[in-house]
C-alpha atoms as a PDB file:
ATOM      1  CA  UNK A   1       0.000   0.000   0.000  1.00  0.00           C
ATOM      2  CA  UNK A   2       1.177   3.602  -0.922  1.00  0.00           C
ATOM      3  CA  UNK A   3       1.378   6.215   2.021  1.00  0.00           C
ATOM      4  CA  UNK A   4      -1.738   7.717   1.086  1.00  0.00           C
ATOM      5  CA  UNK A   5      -3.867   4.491   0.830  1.00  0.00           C
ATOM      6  CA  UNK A   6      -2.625   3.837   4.619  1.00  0.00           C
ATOM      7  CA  UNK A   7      -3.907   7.459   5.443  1.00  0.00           C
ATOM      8  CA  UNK A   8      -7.346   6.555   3.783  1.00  0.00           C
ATOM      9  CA  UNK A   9      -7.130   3.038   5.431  1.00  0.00           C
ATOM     10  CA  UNK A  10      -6.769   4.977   9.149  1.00  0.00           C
ATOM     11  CA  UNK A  11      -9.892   7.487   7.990  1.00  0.00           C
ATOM     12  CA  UNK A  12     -11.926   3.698   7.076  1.00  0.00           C
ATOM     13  CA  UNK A  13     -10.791   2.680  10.340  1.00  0.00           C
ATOM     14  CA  UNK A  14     -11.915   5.658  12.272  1.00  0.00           C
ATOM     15  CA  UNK A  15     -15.212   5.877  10.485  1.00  0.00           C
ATOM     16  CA  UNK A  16     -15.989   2.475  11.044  1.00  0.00           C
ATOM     17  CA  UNK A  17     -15.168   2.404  14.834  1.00  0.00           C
ATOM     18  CA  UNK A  18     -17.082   5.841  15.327  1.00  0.00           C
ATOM     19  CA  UNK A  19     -20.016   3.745  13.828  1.00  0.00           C
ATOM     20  CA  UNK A  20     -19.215   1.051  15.991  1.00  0.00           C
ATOM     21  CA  UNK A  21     -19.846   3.141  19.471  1.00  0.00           C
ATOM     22  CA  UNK A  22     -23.050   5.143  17.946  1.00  0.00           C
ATOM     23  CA  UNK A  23     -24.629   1.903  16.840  1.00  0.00           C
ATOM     24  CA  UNK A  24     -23.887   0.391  21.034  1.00  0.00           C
ATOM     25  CA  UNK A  25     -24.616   3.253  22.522  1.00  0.00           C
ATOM     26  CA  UNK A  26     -27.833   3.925  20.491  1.00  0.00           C
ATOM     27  CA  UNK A  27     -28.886   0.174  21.152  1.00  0.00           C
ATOM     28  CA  UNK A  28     -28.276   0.724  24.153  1.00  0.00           C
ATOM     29  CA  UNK A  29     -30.769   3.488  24.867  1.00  0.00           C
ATOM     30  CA  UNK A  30     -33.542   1.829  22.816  1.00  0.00           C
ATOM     31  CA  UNK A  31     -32.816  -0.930  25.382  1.00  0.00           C
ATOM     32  CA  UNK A  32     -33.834   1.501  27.806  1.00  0.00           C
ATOM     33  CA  UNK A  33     -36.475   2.936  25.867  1.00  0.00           C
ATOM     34  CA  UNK A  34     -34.808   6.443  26.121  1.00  0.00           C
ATOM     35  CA  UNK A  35     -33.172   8.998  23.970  1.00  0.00           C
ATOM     36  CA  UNK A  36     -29.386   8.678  23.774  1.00  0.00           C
ATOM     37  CA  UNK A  37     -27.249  11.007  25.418  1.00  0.00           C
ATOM     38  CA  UNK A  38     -27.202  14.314  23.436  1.00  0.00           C
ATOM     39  CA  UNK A  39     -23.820  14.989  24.552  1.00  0.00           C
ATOM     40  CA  UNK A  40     -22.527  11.770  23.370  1.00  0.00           C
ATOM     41  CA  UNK A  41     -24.448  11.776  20.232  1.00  0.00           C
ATOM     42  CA  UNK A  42     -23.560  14.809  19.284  1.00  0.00           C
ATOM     43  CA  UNK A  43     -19.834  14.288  20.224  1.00  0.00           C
ATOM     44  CA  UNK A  44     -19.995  10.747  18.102  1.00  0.00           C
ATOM     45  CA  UNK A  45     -21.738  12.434  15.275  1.00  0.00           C
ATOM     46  CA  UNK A  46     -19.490  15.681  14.991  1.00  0.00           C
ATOM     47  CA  UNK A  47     -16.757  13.450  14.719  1.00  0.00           C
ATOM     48  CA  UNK A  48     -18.333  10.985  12.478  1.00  0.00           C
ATOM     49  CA  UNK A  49     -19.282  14.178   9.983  1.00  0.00           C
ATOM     50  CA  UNK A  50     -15.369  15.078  10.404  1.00  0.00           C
ATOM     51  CA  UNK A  51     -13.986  11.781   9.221  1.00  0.00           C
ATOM     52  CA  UNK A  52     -16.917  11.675   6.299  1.00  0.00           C
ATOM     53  CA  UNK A  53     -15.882  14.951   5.237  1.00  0.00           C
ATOM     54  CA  UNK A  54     -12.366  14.025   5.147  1.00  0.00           C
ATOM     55  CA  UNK A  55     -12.999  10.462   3.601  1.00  0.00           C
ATOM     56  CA  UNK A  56     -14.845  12.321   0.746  1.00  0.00           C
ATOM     57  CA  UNK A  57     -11.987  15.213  -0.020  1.00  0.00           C
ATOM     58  CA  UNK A  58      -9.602  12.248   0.387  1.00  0.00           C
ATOM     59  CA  UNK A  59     -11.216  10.048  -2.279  1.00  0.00           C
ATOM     60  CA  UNK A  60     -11.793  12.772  -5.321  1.00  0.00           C
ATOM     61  CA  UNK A  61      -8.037  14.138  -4.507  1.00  0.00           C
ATOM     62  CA  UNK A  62      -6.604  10.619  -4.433  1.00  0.00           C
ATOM     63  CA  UNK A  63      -4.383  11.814  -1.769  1.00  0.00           C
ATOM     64  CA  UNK A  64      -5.042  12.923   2.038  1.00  0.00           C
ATOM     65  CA  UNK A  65      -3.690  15.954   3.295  1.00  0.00           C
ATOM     66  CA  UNK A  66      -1.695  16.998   5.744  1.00  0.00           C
ATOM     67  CA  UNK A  67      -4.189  19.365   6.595  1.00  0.00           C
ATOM     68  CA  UNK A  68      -6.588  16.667   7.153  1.00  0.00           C
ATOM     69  CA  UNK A  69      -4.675  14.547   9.004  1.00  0.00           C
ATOM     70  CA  UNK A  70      -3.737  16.968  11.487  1.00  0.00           C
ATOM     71  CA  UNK A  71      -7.924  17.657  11.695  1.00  0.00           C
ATOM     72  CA  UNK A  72      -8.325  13.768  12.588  1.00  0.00           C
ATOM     73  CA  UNK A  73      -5.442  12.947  14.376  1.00  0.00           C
ATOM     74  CA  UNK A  74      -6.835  14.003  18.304  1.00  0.00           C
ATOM     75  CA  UNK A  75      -9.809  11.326  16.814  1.00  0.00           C
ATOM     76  CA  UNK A  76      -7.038   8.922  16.274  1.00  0.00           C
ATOM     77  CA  UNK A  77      -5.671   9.452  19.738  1.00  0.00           C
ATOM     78  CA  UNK A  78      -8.917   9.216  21.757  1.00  0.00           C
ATOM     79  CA  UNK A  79     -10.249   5.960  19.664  1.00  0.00           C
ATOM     80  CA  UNK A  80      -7.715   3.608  21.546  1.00  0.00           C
ATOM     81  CA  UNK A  81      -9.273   4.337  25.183  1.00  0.00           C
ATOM     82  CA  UNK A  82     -12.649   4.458  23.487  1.00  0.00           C
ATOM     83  CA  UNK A  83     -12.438   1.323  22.199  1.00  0.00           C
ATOM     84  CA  UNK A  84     -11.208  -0.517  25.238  1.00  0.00           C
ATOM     85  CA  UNK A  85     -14.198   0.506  27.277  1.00  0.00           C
ATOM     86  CA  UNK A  86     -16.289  -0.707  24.695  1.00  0.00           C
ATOM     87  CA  UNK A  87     -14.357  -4.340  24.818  1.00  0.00           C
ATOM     88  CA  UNK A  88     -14.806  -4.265  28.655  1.00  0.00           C
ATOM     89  CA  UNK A  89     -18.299  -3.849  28.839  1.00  0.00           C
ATOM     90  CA  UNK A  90     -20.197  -6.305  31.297  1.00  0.00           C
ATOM     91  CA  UNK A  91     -22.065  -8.447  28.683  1.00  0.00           C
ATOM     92  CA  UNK A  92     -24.700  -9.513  31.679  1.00  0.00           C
ATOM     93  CA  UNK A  93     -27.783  -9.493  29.555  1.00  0.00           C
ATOM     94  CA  UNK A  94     -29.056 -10.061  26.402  1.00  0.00           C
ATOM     95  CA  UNK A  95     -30.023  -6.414  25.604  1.00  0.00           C
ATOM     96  CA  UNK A  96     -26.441  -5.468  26.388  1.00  0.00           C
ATOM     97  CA  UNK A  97     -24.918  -8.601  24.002  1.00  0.00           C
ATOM     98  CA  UNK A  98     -27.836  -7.680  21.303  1.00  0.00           C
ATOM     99  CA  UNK A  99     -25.794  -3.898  21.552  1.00  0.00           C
ATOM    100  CA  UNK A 100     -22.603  -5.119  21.675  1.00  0.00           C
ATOM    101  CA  UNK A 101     -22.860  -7.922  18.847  1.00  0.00           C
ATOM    102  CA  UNK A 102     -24.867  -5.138  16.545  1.00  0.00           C
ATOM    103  CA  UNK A 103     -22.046  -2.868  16.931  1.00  0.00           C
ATOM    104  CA  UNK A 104     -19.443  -5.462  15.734  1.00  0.00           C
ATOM    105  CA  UNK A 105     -21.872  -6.403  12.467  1.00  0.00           C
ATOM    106  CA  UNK A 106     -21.871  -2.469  11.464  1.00  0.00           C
ATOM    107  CA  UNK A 107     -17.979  -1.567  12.240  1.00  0.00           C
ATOM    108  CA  UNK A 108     -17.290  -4.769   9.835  1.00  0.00           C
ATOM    109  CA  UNK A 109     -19.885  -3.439   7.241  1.00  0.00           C
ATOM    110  CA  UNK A 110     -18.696   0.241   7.302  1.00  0.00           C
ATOM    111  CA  UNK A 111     -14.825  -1.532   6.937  1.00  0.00           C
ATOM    112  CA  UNK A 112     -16.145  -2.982   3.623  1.00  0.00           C
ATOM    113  CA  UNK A 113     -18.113   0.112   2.777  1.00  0.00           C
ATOM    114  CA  UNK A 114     -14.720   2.094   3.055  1.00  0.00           C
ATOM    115  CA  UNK A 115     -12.750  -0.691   1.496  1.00  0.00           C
ATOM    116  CA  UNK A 116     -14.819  -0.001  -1.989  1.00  0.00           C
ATOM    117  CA  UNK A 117     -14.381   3.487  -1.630  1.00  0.00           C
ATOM    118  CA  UNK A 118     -10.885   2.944  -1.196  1.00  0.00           C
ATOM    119  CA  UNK A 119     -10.376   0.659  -4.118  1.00  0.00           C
ATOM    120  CA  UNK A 120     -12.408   3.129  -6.380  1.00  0.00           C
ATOM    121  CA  UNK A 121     -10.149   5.798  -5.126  1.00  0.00           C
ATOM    122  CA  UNK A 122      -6.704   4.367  -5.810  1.00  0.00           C
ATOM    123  CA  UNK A 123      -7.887   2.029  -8.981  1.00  0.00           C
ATOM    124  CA  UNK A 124      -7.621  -0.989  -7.276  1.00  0.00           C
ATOM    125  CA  UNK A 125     -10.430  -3.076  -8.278  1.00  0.00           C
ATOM    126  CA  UNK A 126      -9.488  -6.205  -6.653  1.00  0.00           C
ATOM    127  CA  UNK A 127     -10.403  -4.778  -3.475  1.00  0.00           C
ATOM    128  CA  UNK A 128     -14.137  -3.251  -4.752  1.00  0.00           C
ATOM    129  CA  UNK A 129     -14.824  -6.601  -6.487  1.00  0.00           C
ATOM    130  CA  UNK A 130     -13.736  -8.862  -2.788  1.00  0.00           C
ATOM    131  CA  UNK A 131     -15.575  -6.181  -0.873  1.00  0.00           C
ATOM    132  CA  UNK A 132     -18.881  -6.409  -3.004  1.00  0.00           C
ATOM    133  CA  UNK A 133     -19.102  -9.260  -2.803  1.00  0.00           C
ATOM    134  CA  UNK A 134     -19.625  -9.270   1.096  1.00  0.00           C
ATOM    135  CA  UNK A 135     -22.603  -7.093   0.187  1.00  0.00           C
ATOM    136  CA  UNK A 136     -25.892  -9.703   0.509  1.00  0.00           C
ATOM    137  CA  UNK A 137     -24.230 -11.284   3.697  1.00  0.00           C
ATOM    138  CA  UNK A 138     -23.868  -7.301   5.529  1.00  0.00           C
ATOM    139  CA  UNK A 139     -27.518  -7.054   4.472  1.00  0.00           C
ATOM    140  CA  UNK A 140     -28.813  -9.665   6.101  1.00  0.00           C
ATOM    141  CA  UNK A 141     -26.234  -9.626   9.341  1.00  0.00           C
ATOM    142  CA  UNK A 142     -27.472  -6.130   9.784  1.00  0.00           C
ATOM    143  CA  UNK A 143     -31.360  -7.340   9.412  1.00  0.00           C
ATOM    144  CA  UNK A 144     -30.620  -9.849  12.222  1.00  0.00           C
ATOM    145  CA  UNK A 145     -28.780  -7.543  14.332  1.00  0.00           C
ATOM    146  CA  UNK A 146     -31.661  -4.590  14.046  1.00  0.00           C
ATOM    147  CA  UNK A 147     -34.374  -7.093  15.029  1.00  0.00           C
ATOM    148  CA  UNK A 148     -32.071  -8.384  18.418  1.00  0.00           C
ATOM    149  CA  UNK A 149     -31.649  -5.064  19.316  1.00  0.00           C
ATOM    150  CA  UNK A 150     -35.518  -3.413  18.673  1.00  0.00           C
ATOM    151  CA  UNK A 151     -36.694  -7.136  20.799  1.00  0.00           C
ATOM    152  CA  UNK A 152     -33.983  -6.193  23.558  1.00  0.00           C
ATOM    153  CA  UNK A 153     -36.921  -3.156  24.610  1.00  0.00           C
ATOM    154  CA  UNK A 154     -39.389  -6.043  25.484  1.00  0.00           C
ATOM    155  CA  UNK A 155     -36.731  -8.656  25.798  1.00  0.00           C
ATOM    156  CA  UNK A 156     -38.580 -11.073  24.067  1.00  0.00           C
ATOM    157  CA  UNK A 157     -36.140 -13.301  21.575  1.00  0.00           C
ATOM    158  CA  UNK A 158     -36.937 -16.039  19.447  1.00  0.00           C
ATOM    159  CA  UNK A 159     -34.569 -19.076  19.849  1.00  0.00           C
ATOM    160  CA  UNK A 160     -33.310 -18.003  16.578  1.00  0.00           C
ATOM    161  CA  UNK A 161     -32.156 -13.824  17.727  1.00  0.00           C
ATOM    162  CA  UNK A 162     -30.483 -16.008  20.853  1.00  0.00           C
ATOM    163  CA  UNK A 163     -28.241 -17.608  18.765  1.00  0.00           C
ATOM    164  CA  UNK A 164     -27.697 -14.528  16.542  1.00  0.00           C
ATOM    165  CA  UNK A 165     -26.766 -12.761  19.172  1.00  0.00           C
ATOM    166  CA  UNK A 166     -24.415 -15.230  20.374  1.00  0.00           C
ATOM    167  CA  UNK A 167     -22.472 -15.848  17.082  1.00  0.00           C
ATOM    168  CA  UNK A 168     -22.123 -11.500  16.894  1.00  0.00           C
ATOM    169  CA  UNK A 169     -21.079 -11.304  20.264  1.00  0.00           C
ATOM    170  CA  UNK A 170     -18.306 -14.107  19.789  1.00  0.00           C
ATOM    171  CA  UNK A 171     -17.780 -12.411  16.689  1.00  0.00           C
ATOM    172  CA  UNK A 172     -16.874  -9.523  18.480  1.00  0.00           C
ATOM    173  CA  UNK A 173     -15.003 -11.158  21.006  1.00  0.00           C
ATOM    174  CA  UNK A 174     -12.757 -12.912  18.686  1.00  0.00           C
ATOM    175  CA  UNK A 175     -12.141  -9.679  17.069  1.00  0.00           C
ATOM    176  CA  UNK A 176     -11.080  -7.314  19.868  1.00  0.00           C
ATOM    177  CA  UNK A 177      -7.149  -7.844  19.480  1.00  0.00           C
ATOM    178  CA  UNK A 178      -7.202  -6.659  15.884  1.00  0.00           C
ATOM    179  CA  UNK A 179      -9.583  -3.890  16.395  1.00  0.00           C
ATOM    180  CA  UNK A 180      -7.297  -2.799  19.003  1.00  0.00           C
ATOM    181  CA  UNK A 181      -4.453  -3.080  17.599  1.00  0.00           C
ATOM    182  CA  UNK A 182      -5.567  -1.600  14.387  1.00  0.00           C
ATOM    183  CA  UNK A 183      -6.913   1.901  16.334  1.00  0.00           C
ATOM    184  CA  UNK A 184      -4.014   2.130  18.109  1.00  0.00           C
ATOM    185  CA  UNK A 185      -1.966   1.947  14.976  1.00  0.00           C
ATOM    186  CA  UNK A 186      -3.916   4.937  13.379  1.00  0.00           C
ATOM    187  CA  UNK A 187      -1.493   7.382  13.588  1.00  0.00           C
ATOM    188  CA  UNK A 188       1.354   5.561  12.527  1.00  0.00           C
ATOM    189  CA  UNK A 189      -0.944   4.897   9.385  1.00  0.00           C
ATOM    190  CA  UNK A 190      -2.068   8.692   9.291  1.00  0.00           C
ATOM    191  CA  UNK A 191       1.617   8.851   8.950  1.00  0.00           C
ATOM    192  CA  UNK A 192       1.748   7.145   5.693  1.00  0.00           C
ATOM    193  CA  UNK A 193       3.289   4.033   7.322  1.00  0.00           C
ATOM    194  CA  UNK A 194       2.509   0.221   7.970  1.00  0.00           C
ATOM    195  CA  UNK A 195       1.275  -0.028  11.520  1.00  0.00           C
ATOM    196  CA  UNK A 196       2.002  -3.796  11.685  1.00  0.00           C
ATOM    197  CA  UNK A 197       5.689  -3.152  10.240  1.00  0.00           C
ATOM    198  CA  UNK A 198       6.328  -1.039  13.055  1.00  0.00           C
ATOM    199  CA  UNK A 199       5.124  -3.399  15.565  1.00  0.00           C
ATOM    200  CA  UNK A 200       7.123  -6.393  14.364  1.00  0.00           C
ATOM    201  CA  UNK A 201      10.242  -3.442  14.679  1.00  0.00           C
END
């Protein structure tokens, strides 16, 4: 990967984990049958419109600049922390797994979401064509995850949403030493650098 498709990898990453907390955190609350937090949703969505905005200059330039990496970078550096509370959530009910495992099926659909964009950016059409093709399976995953989390306000779940929620949350699980070691390599790659060369340094 060239410099600036590591830069535009760090943006997918951010994205996607910014997506990741508003989808929990929004569960969450309809859990609860509340409103979310306004502070927090307006916190995760003024960030979330950053990185979009950036993602969007980034892909008609073909390049990311330094001006935009310096506007994303203090995301970069809070995501680590973020991301660890997330992982040490206590999973002690269903409505909290339906949140948690919902969270993990959109992060990995906005990752293939930005992968397209990334391979339509930097003409590599090996990555669209793999990433497409993960398309039908997002759509339903995400189907499956929206009804566990709307049944989590009555929690009422069909043998079926049990074991969907099950499989997401060990999804998740499995998942949380590359997802942590990806955001905390995000400004190494805002750098225009391999974060996993410079761990095996």
């Amino acid at each position: 990967m060239t410099p600036d498709e590591h830069r535009f990898n760090a943006l997918i990453l951010m994205f996607a984990n910014l997506q990741r907390l508003m989808v929990f955190h929004n569960s969450l609350a309809m859990r609860d049958g509340r409103e979310m937090d306004p502070a927090l949703r307006e916190a995760l969505t003024s960030r979330l419109d950053l990185v979009g905005q950036v993602i969007a200059r980034s892909a008609e330039a073909k390049a990311v600049s330094e001006a935009d990496v310096a506007s994303v970078m203090p995301i970069a550096e809070s995501l680590p922390q973020e991301l660890r509370d997330f992982y040490e959530t206590p999973l002690d009910d269903l409505g909290t797994q339906a949140a948690f495992g919902a969270a993990e099926v959109y992060a990995s659909m906005w990752i293939d979401e930005g992968t397209i964009q990334m391979g339509k950016a930097f003409d590599r059409p090996q990555w669209v064509d793999r990433s497409m093709q993960n398309k039908p399976m997002f759509f339903a995953l995400q189907n499956k995850a929206n009804a566990a989390v709307v049944a989590s306000r009555t929690g009422e779940y069909s043998d079926d949403m049990r074991g969907d929620i099950a499989e997401y949350v060990q999804a998740a699980v499995n998942n949380r030493t590359q997802a942590l070691a990806q955001v905390d390599g995000l400004p190494i790659m805002l750098d225009g650098r391999d974060a996993r060369d410079t761990a095996r340094a």
